[in-house]
N, C-alpha and C. Protein backbone atom coordinates (compact mmCIF):
# COMPACT_ATOMS: atom_id res chain seq x y z
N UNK A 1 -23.33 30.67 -1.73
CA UNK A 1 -24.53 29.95 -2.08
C UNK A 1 -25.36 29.63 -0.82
N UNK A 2 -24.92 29.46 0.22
CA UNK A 2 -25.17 29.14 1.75
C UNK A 2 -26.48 30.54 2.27
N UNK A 3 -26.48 31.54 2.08
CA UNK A 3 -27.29 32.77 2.30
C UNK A 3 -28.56 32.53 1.16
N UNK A 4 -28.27 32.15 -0.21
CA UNK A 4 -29.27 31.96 -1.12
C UNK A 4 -29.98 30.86 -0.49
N UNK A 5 -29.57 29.66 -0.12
CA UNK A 5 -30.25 28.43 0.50
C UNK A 5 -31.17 28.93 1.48
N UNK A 6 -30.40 29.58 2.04
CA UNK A 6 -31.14 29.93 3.93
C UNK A 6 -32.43 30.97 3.42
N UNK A 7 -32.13 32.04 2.36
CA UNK A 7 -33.33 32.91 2.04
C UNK A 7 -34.09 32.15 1.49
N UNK A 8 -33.95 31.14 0.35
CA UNK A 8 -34.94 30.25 0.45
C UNK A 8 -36.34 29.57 1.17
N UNK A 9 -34.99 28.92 2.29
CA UNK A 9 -35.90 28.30 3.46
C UNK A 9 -36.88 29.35 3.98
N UNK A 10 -36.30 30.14 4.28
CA UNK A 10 -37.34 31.28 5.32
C UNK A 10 -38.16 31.70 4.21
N UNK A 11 -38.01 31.98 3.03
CA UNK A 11 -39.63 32.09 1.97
C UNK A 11 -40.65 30.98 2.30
N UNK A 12 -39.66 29.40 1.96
CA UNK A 12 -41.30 28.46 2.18
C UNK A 12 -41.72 28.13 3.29
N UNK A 13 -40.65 28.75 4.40
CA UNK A 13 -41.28 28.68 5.85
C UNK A 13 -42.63 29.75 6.02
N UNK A 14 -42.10 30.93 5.35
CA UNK A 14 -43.44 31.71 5.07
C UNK A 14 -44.71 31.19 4.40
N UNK A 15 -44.53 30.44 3.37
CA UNK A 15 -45.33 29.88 2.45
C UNK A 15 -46.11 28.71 3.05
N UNK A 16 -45.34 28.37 4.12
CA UNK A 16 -45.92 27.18 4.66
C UNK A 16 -46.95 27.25 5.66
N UNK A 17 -46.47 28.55 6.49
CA UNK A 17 -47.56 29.18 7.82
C UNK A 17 -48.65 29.75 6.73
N UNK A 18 -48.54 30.41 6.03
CA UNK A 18 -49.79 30.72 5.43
C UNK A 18 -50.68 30.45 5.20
N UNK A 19 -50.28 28.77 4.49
CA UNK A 19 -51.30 27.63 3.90
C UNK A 19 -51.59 27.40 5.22
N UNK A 20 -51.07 26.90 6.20
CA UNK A 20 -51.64 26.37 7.81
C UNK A 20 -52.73 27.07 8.24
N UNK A 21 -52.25 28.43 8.54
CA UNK A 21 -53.48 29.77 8.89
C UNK A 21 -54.47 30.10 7.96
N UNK A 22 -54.67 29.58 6.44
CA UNK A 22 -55.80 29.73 5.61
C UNK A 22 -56.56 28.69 5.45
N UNK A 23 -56.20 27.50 6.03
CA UNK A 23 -56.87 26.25 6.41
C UNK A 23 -57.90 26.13 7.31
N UNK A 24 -57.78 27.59 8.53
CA UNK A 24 -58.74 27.69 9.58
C UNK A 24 -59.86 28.97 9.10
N UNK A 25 -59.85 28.99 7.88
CA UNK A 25 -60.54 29.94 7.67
C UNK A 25 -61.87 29.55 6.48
N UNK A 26 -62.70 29.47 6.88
CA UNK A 26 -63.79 28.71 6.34
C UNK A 26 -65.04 29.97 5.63
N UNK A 27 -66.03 29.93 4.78
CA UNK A 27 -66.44 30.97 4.20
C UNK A 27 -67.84 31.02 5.22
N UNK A 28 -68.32 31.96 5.23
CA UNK A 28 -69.71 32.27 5.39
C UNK A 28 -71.03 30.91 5.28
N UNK A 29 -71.92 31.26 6.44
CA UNK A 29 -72.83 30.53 6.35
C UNK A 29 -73.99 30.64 5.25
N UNK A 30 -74.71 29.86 4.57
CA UNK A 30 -75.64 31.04 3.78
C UNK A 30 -76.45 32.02 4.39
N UNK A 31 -76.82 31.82 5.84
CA UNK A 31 -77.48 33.11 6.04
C UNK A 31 -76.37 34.74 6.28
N UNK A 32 -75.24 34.35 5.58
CA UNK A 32 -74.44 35.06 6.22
C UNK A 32 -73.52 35.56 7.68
N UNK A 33 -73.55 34.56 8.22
CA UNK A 33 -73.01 34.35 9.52
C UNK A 33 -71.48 33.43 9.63
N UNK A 34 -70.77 34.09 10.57
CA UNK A 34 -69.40 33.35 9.98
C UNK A 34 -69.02 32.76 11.65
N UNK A 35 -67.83 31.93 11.60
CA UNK A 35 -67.34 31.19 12.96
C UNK A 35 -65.91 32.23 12.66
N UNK A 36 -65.69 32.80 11.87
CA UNK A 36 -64.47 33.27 12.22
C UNK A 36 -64.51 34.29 13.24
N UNK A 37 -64.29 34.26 14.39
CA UNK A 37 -64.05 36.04 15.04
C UNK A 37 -62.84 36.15 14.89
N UNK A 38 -63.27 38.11 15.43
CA UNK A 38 -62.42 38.53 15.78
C UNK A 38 -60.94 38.28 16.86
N UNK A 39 -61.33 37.30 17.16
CA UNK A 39 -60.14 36.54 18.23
C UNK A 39 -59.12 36.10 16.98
N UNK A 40 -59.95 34.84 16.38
CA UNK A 40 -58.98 34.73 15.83
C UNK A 40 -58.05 35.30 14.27
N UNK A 41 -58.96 36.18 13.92
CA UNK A 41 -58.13 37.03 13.07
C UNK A 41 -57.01 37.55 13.54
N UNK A 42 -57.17 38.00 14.93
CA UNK A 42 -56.26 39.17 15.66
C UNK A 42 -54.99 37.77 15.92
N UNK A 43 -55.16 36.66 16.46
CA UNK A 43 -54.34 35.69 16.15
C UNK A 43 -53.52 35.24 14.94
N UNK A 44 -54.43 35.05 14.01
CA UNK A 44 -53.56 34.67 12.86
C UNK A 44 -52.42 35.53 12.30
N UNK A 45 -53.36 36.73 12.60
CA UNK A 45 -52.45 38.03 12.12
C UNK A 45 -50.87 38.20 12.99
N UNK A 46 -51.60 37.97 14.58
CA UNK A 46 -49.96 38.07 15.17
C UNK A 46 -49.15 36.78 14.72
N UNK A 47 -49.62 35.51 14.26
CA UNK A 47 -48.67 34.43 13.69
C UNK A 47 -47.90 35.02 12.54
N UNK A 48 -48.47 35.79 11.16
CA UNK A 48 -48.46 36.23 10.56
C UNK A 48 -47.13 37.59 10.40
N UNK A 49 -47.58 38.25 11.70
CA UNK A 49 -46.48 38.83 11.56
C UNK A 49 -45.19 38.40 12.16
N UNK A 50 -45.24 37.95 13.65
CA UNK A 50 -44.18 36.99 13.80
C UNK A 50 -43.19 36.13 12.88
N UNK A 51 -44.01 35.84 11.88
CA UNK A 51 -43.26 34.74 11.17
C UNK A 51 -42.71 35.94 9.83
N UNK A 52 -43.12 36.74 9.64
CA UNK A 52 -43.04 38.05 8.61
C UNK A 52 -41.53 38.58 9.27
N UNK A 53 -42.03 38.76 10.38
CA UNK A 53 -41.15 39.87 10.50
C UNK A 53 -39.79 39.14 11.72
N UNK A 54 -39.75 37.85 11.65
CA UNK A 54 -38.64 36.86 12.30
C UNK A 54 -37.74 36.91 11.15
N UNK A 55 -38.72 36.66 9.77
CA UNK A 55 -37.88 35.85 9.24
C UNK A 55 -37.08 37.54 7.83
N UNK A 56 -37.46 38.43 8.11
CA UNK A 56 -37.19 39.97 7.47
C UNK A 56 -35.80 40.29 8.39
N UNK A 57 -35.96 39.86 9.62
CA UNK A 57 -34.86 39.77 10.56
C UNK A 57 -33.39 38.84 9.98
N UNK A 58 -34.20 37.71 9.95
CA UNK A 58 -32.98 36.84 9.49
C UNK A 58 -32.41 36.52 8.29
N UNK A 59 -33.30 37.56 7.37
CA UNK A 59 -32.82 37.68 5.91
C UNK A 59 -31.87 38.57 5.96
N UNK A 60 -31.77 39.95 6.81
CA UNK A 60 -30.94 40.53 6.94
C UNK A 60 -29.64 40.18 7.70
N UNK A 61 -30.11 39.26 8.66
CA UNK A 61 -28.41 39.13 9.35
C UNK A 61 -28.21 37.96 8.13
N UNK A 62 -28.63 37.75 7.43
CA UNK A 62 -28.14 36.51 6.14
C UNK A 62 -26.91 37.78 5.53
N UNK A 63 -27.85 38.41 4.92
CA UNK A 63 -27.32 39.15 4.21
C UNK A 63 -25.53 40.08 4.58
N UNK A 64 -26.06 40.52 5.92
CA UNK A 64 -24.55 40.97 6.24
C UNK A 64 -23.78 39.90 6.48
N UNK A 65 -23.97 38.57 6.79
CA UNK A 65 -23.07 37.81 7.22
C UNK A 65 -22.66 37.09 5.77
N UNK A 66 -23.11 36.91 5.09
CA UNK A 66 -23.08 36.95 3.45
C UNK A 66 -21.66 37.56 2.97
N UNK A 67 -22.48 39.17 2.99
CA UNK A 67 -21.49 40.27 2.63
C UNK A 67 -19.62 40.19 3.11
N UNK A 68 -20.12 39.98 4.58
CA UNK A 68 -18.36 39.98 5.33
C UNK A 68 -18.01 38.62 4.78
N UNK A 69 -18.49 37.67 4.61
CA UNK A 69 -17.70 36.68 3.93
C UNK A 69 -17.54 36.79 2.39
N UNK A 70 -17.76 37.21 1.47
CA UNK A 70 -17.40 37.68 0.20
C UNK A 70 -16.41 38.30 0.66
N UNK A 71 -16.45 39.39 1.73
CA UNK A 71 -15.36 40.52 1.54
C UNK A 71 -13.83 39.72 2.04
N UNK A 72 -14.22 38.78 3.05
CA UNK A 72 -13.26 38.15 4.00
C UNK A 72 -12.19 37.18 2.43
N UNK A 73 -13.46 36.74 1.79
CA UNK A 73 -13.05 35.71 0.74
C UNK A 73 -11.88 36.03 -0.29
N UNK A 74 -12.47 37.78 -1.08
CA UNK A 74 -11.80 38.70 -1.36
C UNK A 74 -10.61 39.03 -1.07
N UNK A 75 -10.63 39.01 0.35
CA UNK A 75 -9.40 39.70 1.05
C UNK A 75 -8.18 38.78 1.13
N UNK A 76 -8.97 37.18 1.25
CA UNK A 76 -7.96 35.92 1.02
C UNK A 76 -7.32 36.11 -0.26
N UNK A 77 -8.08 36.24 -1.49
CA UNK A 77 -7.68 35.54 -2.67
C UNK A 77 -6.79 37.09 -2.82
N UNK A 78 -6.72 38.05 -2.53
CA UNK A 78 -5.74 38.72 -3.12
C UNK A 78 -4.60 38.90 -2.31
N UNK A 79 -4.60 38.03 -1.20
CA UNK A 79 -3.16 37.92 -0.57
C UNK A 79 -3.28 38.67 0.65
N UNK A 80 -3.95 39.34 1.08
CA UNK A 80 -4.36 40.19 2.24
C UNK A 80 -3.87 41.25 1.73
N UNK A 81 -3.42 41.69 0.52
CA UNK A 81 -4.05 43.58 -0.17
C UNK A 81 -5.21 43.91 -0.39
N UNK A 82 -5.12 45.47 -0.12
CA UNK A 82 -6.42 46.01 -0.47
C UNK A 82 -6.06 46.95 -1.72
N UNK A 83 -6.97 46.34 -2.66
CA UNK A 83 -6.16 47.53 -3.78
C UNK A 83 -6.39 48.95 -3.97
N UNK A 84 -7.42 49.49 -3.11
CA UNK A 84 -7.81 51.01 -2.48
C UNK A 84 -6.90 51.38 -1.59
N UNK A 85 -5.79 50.54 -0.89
CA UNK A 85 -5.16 51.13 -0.09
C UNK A 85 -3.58 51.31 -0.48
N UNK A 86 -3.67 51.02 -1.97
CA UNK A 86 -2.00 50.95 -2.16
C UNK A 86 -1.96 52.67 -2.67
N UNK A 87 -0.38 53.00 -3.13
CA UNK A 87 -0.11 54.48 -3.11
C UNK A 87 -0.05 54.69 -4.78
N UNK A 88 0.07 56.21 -4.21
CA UNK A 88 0.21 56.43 -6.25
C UNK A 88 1.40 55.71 -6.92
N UNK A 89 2.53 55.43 -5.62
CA UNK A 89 3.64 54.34 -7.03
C UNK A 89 3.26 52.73 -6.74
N UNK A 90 2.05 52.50 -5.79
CA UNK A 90 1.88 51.34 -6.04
C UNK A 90 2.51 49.94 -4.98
N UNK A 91 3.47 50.98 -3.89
CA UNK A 91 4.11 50.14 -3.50
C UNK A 91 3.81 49.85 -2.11
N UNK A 92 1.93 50.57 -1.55
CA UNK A 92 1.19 50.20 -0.81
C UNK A 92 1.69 51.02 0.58
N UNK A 93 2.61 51.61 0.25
CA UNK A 93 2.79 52.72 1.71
C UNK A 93 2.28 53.93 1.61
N UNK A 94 0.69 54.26 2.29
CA UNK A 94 0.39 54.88 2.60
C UNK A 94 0.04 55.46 4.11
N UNK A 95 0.69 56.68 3.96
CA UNK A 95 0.64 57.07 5.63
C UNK A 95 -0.83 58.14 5.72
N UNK A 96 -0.64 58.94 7.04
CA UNK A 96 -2.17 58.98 7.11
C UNK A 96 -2.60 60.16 6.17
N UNK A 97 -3.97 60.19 6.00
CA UNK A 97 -4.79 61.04 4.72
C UNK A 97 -4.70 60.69 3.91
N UNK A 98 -3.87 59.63 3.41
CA UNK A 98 -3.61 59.35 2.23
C UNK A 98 -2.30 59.66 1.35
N UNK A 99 -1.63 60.22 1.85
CA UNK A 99 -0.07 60.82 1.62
C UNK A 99 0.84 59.66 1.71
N UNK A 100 1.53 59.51 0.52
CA UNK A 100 2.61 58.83 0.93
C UNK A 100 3.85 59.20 0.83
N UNK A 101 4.60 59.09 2.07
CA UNK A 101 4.92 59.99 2.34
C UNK A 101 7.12 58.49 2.53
């Protein structure tokens, strides 16, 4: 549940820079003239991706570190067998290739 929490957070951390950076963005004058430049588009955008692509980063090490603990968890609750590694009679001696020999 700990990886679902954390992907969470890093969504409304996204959700949150967004609203911040669309706050500085104001519409057109009526004669058509704007205060936004190009400066700071090219800014928002690198906040934008920074925070995009930090947090695409840390969804993924969520995710594998996730994964090895299911597997680790797995590996507890069945006693430290692997049930892919036992033999055709079952009695878990397998030598190499798969032969038991």
């Amino acid at each position: 549940i700990v990886p679902i929490v954390m992907a969470g957070v890093l969504g409304i951390y996204g959700l949150i820079v967004a609203v911040i950076l669309t706050q500085a963005i104001r519409p057109p004058s009526s004669g058509g003239y704007t205060t936004y430049s190009m400066y700071n588009g090219y800014a928002h955008m690198a906040a934008g991706l920074c925070c995009g692509i930090s947090c695409l980063a840390a969804g993924g090490t969520i995710g594998v570190i996730g994964d090895a603990g299911v597997q680790a968890f797995g590996l507890k609750a069945s006693g430290g067998k692997r049930s892919w590694a036992l033999g055709s009679d079952g009695d878990g001696d397998v030598g190499l290739g798969g032969n038991s020999e």
